[in-house]
Protein backbone atom coordinates (compact mmCIF):
# COMPACT_ATOMS: atom_id res chain seq x y z
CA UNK A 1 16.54 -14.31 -13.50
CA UNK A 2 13.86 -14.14 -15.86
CA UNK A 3 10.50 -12.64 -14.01
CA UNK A 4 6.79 -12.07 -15.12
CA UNK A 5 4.68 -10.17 -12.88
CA UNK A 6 1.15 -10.03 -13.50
CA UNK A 7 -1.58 -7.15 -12.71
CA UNK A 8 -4.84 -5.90 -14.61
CA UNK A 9 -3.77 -2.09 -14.17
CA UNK A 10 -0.92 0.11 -15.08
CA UNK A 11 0.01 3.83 -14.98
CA UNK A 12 -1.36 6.01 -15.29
CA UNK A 13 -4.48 4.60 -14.23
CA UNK A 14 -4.85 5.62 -10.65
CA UNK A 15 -4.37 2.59 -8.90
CA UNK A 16 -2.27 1.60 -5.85
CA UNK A 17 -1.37 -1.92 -7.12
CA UNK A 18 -0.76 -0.82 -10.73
CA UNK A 19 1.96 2.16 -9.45
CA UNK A 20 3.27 -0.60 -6.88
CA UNK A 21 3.77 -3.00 -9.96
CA UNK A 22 5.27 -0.72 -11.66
CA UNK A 23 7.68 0.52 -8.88
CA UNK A 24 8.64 -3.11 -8.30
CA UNK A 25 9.02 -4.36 -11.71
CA UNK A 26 11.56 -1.51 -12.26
CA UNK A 27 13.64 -1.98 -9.07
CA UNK A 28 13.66 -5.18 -10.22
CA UNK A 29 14.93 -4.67 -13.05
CA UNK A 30 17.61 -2.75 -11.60
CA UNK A 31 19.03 -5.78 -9.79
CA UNK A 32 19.44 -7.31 -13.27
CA UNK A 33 16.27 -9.56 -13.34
CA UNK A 34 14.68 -10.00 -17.10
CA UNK A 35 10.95 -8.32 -15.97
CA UNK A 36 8.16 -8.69 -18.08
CA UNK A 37 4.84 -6.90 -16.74
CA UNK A 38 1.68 -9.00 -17.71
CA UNK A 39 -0.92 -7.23 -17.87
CA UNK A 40 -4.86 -6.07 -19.31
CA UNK A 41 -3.97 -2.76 -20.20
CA UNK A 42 -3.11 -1.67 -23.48
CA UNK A 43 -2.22 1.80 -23.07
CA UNK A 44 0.05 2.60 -20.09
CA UNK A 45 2.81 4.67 -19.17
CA UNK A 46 6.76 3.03 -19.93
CA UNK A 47 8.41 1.25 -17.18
CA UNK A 48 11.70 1.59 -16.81
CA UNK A 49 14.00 -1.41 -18.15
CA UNK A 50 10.71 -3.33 -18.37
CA UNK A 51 8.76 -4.78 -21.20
CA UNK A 52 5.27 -4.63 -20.83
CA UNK A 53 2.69 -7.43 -22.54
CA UNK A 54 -1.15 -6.76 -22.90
CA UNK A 55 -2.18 -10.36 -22.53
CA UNK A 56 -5.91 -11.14 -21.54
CA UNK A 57 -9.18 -9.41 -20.78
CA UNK A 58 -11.32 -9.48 -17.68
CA UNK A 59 -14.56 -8.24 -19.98
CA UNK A 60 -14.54 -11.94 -21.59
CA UNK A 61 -15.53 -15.12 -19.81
CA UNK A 62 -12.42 -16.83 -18.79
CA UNK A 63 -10.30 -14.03 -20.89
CA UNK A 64 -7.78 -14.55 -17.80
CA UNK A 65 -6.76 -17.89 -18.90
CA UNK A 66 -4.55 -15.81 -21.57
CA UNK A 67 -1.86 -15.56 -18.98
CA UNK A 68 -0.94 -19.27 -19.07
CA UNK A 69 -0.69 -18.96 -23.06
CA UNK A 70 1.64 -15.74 -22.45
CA UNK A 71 3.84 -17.97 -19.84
CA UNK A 72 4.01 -20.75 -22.06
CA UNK A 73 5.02 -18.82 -25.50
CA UNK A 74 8.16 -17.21 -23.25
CA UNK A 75 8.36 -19.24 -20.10
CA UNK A 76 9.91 -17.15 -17.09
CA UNK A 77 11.57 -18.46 -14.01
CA UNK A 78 8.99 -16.80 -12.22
CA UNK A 79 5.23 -16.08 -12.07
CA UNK A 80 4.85 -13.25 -9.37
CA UNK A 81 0.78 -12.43 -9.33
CA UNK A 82 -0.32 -9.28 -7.04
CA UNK A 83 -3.40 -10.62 -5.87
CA UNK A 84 -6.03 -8.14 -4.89
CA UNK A 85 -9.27 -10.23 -6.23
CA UNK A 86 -11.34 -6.74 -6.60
CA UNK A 87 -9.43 -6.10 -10.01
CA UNK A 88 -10.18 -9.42 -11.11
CA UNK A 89 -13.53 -9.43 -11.35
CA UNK A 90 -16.77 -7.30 -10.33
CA UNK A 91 -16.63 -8.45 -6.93
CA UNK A 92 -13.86 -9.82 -6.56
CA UNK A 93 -15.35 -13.17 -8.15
CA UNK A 94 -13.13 -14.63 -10.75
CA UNK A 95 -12.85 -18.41 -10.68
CA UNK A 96 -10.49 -18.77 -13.64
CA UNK A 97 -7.18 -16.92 -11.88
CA UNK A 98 -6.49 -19.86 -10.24
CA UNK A 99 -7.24 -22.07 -13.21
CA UNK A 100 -5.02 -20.20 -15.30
CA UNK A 101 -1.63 -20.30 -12.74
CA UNK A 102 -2.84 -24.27 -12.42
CA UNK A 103 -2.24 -24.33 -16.64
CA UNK A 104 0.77 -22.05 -16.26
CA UNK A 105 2.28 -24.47 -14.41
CA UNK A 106 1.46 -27.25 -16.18
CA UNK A 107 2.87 -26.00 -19.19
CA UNK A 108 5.88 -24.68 -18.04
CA UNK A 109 6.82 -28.01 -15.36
CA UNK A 110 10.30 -25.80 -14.41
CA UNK A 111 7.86 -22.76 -13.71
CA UNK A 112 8.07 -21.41 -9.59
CA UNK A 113 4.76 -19.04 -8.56
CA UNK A 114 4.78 -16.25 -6.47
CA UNK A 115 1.75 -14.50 -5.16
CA UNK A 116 2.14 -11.10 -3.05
CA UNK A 117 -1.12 -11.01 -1.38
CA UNK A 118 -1.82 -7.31 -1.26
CA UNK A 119 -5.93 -8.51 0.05
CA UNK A 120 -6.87 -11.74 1.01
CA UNK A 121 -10.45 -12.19 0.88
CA UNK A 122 -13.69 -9.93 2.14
CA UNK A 123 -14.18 -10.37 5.85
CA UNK A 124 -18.06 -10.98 6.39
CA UNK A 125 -18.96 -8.30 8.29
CA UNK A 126 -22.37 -7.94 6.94
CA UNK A 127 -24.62 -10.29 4.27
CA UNK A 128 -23.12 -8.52 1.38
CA UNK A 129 -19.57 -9.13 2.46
CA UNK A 130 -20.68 -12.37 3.48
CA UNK A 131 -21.78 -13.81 0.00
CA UNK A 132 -18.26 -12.88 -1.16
CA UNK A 133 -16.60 -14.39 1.69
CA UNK A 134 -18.25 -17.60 -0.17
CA UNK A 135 -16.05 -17.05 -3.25
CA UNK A 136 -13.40 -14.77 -2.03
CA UNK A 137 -12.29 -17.55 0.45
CA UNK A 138 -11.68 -20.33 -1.97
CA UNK A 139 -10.57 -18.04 -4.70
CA UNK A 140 -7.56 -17.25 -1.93
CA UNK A 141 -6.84 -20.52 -0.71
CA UNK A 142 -6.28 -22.17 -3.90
CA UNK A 143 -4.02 -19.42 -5.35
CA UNK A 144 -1.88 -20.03 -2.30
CA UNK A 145 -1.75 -23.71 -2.65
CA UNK A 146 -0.58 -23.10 -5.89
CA UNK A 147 2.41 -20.82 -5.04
CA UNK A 148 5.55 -21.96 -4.18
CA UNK A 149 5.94 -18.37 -2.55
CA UNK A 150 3.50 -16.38 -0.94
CA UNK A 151 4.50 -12.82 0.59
CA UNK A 152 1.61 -10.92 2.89
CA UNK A 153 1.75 -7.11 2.32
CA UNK A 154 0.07 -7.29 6.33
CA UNK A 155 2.85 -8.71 8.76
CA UNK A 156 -0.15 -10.68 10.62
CA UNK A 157 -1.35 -11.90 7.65
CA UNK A 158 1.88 -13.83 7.09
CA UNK A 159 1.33 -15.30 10.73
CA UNK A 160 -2.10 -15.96 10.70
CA UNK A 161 -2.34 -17.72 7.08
CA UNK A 162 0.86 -19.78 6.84
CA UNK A 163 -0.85 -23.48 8.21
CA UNK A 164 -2.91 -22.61 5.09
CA UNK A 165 -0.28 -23.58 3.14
CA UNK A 166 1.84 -25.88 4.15
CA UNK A 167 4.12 -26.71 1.41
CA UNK A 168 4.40 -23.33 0.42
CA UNK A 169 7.12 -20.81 1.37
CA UNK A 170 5.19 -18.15 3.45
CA UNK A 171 6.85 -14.07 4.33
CA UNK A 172 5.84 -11.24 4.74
CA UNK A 173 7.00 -8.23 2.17
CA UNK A 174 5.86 -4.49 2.69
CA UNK A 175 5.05 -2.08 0.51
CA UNK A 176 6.65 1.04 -0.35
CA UNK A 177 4.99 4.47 -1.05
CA UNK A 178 3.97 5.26 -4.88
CA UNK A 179 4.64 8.54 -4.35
CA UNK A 180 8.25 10.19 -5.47
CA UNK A 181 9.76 12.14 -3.05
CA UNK A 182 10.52 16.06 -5.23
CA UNK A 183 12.69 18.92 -3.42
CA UNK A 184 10.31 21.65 -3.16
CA UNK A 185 10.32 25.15 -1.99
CA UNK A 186 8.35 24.98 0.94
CA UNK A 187 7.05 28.90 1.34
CA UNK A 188 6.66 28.56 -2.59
CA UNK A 189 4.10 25.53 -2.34
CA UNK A 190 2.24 27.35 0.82
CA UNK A 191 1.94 30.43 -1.73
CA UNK A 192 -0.17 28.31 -4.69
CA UNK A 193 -2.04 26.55 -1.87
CA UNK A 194 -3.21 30.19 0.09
CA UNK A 195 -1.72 28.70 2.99
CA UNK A 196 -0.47 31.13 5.39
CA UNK A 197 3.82 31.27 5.77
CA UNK A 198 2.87 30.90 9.55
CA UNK A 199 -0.17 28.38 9.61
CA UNK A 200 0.34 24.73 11.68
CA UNK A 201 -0.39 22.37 8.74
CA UNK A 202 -1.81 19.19 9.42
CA UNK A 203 -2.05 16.72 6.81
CA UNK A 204 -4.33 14.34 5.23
CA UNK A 205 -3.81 12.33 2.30
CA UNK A 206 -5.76 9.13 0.55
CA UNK A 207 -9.71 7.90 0.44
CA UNK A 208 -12.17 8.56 2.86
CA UNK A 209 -12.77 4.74 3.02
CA UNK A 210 -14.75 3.79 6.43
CA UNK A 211 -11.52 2.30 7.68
CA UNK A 212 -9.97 5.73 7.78
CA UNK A 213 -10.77 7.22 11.44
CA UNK A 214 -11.66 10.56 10.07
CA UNK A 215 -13.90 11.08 13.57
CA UNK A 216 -10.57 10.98 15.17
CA UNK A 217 -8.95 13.42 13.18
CA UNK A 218 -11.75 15.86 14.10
CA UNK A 219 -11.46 15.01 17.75
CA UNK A 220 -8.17 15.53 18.00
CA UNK A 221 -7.86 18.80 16.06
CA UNK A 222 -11.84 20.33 17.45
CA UNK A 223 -9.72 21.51 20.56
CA UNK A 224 -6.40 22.63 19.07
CA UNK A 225 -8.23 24.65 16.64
CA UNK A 226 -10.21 26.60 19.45
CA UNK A 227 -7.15 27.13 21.74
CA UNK A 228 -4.67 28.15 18.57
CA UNK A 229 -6.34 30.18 15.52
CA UNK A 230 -2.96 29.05 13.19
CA UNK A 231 -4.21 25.50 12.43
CA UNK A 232 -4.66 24.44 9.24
CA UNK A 233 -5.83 21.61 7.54
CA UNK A 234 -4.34 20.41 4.13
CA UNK A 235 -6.13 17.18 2.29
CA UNK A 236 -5.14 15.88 -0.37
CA UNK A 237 -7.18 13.36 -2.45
CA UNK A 238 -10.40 12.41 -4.15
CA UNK A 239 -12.89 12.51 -1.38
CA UNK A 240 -12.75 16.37 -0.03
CA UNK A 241 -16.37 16.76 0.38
CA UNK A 242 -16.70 13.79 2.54
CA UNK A 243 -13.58 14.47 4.35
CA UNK A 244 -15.19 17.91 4.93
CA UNK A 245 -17.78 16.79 6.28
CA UNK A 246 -16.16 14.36 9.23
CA UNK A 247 -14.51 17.32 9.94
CA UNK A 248 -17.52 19.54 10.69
CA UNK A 249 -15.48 20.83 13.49
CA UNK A 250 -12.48 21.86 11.77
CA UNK A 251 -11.40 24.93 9.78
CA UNK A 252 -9.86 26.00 7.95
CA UNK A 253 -9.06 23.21 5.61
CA UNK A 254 -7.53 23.66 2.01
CA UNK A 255 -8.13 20.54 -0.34
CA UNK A 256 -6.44 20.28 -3.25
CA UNK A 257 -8.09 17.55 -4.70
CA UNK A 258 -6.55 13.96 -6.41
CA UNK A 259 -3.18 15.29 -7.55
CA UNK A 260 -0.60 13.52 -9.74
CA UNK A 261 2.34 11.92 -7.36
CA UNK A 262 5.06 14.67 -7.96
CA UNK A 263 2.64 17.04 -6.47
CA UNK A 264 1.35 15.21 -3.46
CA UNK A 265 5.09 14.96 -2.77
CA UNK A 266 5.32 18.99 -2.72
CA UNK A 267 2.06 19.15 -0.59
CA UNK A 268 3.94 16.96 2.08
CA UNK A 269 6.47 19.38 2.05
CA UNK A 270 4.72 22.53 4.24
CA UNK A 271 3.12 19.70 6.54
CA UNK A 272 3.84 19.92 9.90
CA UNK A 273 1.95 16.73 11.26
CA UNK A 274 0.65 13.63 9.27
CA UNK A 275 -2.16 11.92 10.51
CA UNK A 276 -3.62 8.43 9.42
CA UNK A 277 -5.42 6.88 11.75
CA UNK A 278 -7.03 3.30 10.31
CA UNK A 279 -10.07 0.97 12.33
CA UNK A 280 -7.88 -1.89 12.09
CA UNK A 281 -5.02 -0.22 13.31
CA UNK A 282 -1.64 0.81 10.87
CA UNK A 283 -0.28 -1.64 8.62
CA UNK A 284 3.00 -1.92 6.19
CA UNK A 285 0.31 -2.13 3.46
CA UNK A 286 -0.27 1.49 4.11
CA UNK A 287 0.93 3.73 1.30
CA UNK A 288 -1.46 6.53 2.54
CA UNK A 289 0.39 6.17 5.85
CA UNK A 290 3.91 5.81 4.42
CA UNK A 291 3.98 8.71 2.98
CA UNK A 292 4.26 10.82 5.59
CA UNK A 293 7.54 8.98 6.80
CA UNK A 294 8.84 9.05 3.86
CA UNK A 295 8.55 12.78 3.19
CA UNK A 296 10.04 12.72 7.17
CA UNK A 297 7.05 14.23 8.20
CA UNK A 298 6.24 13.60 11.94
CA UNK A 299 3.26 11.15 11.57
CA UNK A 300 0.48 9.89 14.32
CA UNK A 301 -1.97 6.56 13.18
CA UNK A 302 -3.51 3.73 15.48
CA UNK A 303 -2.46 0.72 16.62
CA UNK A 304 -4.49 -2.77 16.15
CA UNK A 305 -4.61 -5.94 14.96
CA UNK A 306 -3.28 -5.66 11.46
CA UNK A 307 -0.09 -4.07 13.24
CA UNK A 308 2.71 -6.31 12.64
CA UNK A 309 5.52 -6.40 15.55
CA UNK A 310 8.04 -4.66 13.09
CA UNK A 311 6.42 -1.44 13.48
CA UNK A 312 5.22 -1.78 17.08
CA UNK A 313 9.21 -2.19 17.19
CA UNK A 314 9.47 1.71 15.73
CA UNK A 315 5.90 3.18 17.46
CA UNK A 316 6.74 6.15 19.68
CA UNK A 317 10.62 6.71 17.50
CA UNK A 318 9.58 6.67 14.11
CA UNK A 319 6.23 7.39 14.60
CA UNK A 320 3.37 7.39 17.13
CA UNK A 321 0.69 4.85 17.52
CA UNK A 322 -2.47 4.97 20.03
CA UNK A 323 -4.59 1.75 20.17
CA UNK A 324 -7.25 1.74 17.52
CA UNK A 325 -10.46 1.73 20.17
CA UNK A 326 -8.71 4.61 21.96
CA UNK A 327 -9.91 8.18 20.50
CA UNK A 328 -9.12 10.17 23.50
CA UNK A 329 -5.16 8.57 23.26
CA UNK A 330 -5.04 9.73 19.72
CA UNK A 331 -6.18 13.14 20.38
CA UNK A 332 -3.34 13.54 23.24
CA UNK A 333 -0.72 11.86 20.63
CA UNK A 334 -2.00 14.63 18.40
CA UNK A 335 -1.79 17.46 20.72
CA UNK A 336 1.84 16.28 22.50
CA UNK A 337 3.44 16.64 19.17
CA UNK A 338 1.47 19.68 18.02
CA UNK A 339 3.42 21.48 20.98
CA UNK A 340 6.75 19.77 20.94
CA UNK A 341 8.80 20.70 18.16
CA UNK A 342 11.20 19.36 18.88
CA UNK A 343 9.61 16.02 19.16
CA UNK A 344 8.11 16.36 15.66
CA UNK A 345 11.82 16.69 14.53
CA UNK A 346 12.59 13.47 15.97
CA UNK A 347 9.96 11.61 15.10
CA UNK A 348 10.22 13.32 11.74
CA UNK A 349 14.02 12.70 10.86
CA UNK A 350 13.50 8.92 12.22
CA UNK A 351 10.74 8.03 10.39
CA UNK A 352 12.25 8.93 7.13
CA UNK A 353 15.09 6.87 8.48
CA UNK A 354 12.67 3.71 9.03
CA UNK A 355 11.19 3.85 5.48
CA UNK A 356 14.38 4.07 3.99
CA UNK A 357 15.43 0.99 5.56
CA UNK A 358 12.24 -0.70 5.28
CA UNK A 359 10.31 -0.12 2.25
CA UNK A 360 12.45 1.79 -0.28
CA UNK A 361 11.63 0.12 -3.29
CA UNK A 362 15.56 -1.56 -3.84
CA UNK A 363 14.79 -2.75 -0.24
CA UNK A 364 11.79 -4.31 -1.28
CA UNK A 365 12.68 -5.37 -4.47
CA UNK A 366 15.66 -7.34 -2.78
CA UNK A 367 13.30 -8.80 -0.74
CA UNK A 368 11.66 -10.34 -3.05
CA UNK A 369 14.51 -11.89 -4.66
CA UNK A 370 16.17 -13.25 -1.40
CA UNK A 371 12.31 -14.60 -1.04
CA UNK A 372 12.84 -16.46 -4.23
CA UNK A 373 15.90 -18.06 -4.04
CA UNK A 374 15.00 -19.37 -0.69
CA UNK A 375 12.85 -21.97 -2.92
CA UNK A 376 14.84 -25.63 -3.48
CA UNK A 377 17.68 -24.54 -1.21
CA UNK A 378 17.98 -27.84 1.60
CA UNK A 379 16.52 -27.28 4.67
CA UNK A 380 18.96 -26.17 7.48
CA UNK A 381 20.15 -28.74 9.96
């Protein structure tokens, strides 16, 4: 199967879309699929068993419109677009994506378009967010009446959008977390930190983004610090002075700063406890959150309505949710596993198990492709 993904950004921009199209394409590749990577960038890291074509520009009016001239010059099975309209256009306004799939499919009559809706469109929570609700919305619809796929990174997404589109084939595909997962020397990595060999580490990792709960975070951990004087916090990120800050009432706290993924893997490795608690509640569009089951770290987030029933399925094994509006619950989830070790090691050693299973990038990759040949098969009686 011959497959073109398009996105604007590649490694080793930092990126979440650009590492997970790069993750993706490669697994891909690894099934066998022919992947070509469509992309703006001109200078990017190699992919493995993918070629990679610099095709358009977003600095040009209409530059997008390239894409349909790269389809048509070596026509693909498959169009697979990440859609996440913020790296479209300043805004998130770009008119001319869905133009350009229209023309793509034009020229190419045997072409089939997938779009793996990472975002959908800006919610309008306020009048900035409003006025791009006005293009966002339209922007989204008409890309998904154009696929004859469309995969929802957000479980509820896939439920909530699919009348949207009737004709087309409507799932729901996680992600998987762009960070590797590196054997490390645990005492070693607490020595280069400062971290004492006999501090609790609790771990942060990602943005400080308002829909990160960092309030709860310092609830939770204002009372454990006071009662225990081996707490530590470890963040890891961009954002440590604001992350500081939310946590007025915590110390001490070690941040390391943005770090490249082979050493955010490492940091995982002296946590004890994970937390990632998100205003909407957890969803399986959470790298941030992933990571900590991945690295089988125990890990405590929030519960809301961006929670898909797959991982309500796992809350409380693989990891533990509290409902989104509930600070006090998340502080008690928080302290419970702070002094059970033994329930960290479950929780631990099963969520590792539930990311392997779930959003390893093979898994996801062969997703995708069962996804895909579901399109033209008969209906079943």
């Amino acid at each position: 199967m011959k497959i073109d993904l398009v996105y604007p950004t590649l490694p080793p921009e930092l990126n979440g879309v650009g590492d997970h199209t790069a993750h993706l394409s490669a697994a891909l590749a690894d099934f066998g699929c022919q992947v070509r990577v469509i992309t703006e960038q001109v200078q990017h890291d190699p992919i493995r068993g993918v070629s990679v074509h610099s095709a358009f520009s977003l600095h040009r009016r209409g530059g997008i419109l390239a894409i349909a001239e790269a389809v048509e010059s070596t026509p693909p099975d498959w169009l697979v677009i990440q859609f996440e309209p913020f790296s479209y256009g300043h805004w998130g306004y770009n008119p001319y994506l869905p133009l350009a799939l229209y023309r793509a499919k034009r020229a190419v009559p045997s072409l089939k378009l997938a779009v793996l809706f990472h975002e959908v469109y800006m919610f309008p929570h306020s009048v900035k967010t409003g006025i791009m609700t006005l293009f966002h919305l339209p922007q989204f619809w008409l890309t998904g009446l154009l696929a004859d796929v469309a995969l929802f990174a957000v479980e509820t997404w896939a439920d909530r959008y699919a009348r949207w589109f009737p004709q087309t084939l409507v799932g729901h595909l996680p992600v998987g977390s762009n960070m590797p997962r590196m054997d490390a020397d645990p005492a070693a990595v607490r020595r280069h930190l400062g971290i004492s060999p006999d501090a609790f580490v609790v771990g942060l990792f990602g943005s400080a983004h308002p829909s990160r709960l960092l309030r709860y975070v310092d609830r939770a951990l204002a009372p454990v610090c006071k009662a225990r004087g081996d707490v530590h916090v470890l963040y890891v990120g961009p954002d440590g002075d604001a992350v500081r800050r939310a946590l007025s009432n915590v110390i001490p706290m070690t941040d390391t700063g943005p770090l490249p993924g082979p050493d955010v893997s490492r940091c995982f490795s002296v946590m004890d406890l994970y937390l990632a608690p998100f205003r909407e509640g957890v969803s399986a569009r959470r790298g941030s959150f992933l990571a900590g089951v991945q690295h089988g770290v125990a890990t405590v987030s929030t519960r809301g309505r961006d929670t898909g029933s797959e991982m309500l399925k796992h809350d409380g094994t693989a990891f533990r949710l509290s409902p989104a509006d509930d600070p006090d619950h998340f502080a008690s989830s928080v302290a419970t596993l702070i002094y059970d070790a033994e329930g960290r090691a479950r929780v631990a050693s099963e969520g590792r198990r539930y990311y392997d299973s779930r959003h390893a990038w093979t898994t996801l990759a062969d997703t995708l492709l069962h996804s895909l040949s579901r399109v033209g098969r008969p209906a079943a009686a």
